[in-house]
C-alpha atoms as a PDB file:
ATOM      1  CA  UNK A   1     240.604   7.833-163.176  1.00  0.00           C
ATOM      2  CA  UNK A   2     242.795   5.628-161.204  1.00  0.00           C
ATOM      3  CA  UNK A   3     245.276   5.187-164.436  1.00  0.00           C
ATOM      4  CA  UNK A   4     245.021   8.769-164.797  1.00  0.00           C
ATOM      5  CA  UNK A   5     242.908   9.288-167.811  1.00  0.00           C
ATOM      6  CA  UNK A   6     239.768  10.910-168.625  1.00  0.00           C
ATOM      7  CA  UNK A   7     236.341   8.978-168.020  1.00  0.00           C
ATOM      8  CA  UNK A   8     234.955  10.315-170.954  1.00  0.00           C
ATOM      9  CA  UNK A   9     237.577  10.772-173.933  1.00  0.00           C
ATOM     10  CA  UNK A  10     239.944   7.888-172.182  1.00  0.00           C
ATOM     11  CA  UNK A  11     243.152  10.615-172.812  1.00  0.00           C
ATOM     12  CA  UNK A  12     245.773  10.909-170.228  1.00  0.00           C
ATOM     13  CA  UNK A  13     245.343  13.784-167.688  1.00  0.00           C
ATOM     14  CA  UNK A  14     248.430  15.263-167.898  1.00  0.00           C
ATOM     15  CA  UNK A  15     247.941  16.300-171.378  1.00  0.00           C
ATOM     16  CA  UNK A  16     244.462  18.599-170.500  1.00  0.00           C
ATOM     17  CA  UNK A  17     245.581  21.901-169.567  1.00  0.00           C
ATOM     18  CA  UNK A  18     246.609  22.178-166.042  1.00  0.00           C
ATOM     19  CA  UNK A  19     246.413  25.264-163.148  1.00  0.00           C
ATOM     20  CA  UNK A  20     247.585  25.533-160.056  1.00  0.00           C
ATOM     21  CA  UNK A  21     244.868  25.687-156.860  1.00  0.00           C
ATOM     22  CA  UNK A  22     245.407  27.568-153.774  1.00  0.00           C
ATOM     23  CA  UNK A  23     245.933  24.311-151.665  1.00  0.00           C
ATOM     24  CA  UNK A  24     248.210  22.970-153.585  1.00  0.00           C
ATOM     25  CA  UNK A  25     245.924  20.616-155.820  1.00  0.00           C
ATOM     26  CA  UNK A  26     246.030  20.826-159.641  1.00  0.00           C
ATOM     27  CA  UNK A  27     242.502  21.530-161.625  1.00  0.00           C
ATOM     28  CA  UNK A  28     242.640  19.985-165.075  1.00  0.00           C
ATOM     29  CA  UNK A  29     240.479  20.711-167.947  1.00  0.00           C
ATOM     30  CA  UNK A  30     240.822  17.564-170.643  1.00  0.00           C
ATOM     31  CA  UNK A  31     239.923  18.640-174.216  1.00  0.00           C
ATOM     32  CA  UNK A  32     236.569  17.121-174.517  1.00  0.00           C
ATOM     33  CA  UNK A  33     235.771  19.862-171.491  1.00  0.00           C
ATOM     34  CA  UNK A  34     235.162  17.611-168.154  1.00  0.00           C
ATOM     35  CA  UNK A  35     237.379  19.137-165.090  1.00  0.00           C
ATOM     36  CA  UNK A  36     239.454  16.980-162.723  1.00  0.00           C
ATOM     37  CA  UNK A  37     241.399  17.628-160.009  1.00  0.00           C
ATOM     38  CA  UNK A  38     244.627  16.323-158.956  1.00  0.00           C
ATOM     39  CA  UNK A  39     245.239  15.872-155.403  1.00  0.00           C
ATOM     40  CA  UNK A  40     247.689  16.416-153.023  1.00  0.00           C
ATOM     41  CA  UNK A  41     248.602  12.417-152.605  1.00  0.00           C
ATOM     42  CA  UNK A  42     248.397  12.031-156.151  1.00  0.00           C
ATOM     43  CA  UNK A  43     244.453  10.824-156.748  1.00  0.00           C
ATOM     44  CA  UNK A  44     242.460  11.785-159.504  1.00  0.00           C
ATOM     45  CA  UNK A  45     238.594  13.082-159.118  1.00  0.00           C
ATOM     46  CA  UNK A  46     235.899  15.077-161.085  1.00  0.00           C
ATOM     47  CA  UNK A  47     235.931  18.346-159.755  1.00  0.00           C
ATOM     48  CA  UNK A  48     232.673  19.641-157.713  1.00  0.00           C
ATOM     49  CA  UNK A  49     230.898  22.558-159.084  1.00  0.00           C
ATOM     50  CA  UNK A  50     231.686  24.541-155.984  1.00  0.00           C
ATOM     51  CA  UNK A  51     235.357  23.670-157.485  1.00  0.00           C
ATOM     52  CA  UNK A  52     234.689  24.754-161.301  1.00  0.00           C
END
């Protein structure tokens, strides 16, 4: 996740489809289905479910 690519699939995160959050953060579903979240300083994590 630190090069900015999926843990699962190994595609690059800014090709998943990408929404806006209400804190600013993106939430970014890659195509094999597992969520991430881009934050604010630019770092890459899976997404809680409290998040999904």
């Amino acid at each position: 996740m630190a090069q900015g690519r999926c843990v699962g699939c190994g595609r690059d995160l800014t090709e998943g489809k990408s929404t806006k959050r209400r804190d600013g953060s993106h939430k970014v579903i890659c195509s094999c289905g597992r969520i991430f979240v881009n934050e604010k300083n630019g770092k890459w994590r899976r997404a809680l479910l409290e998040e999904v």
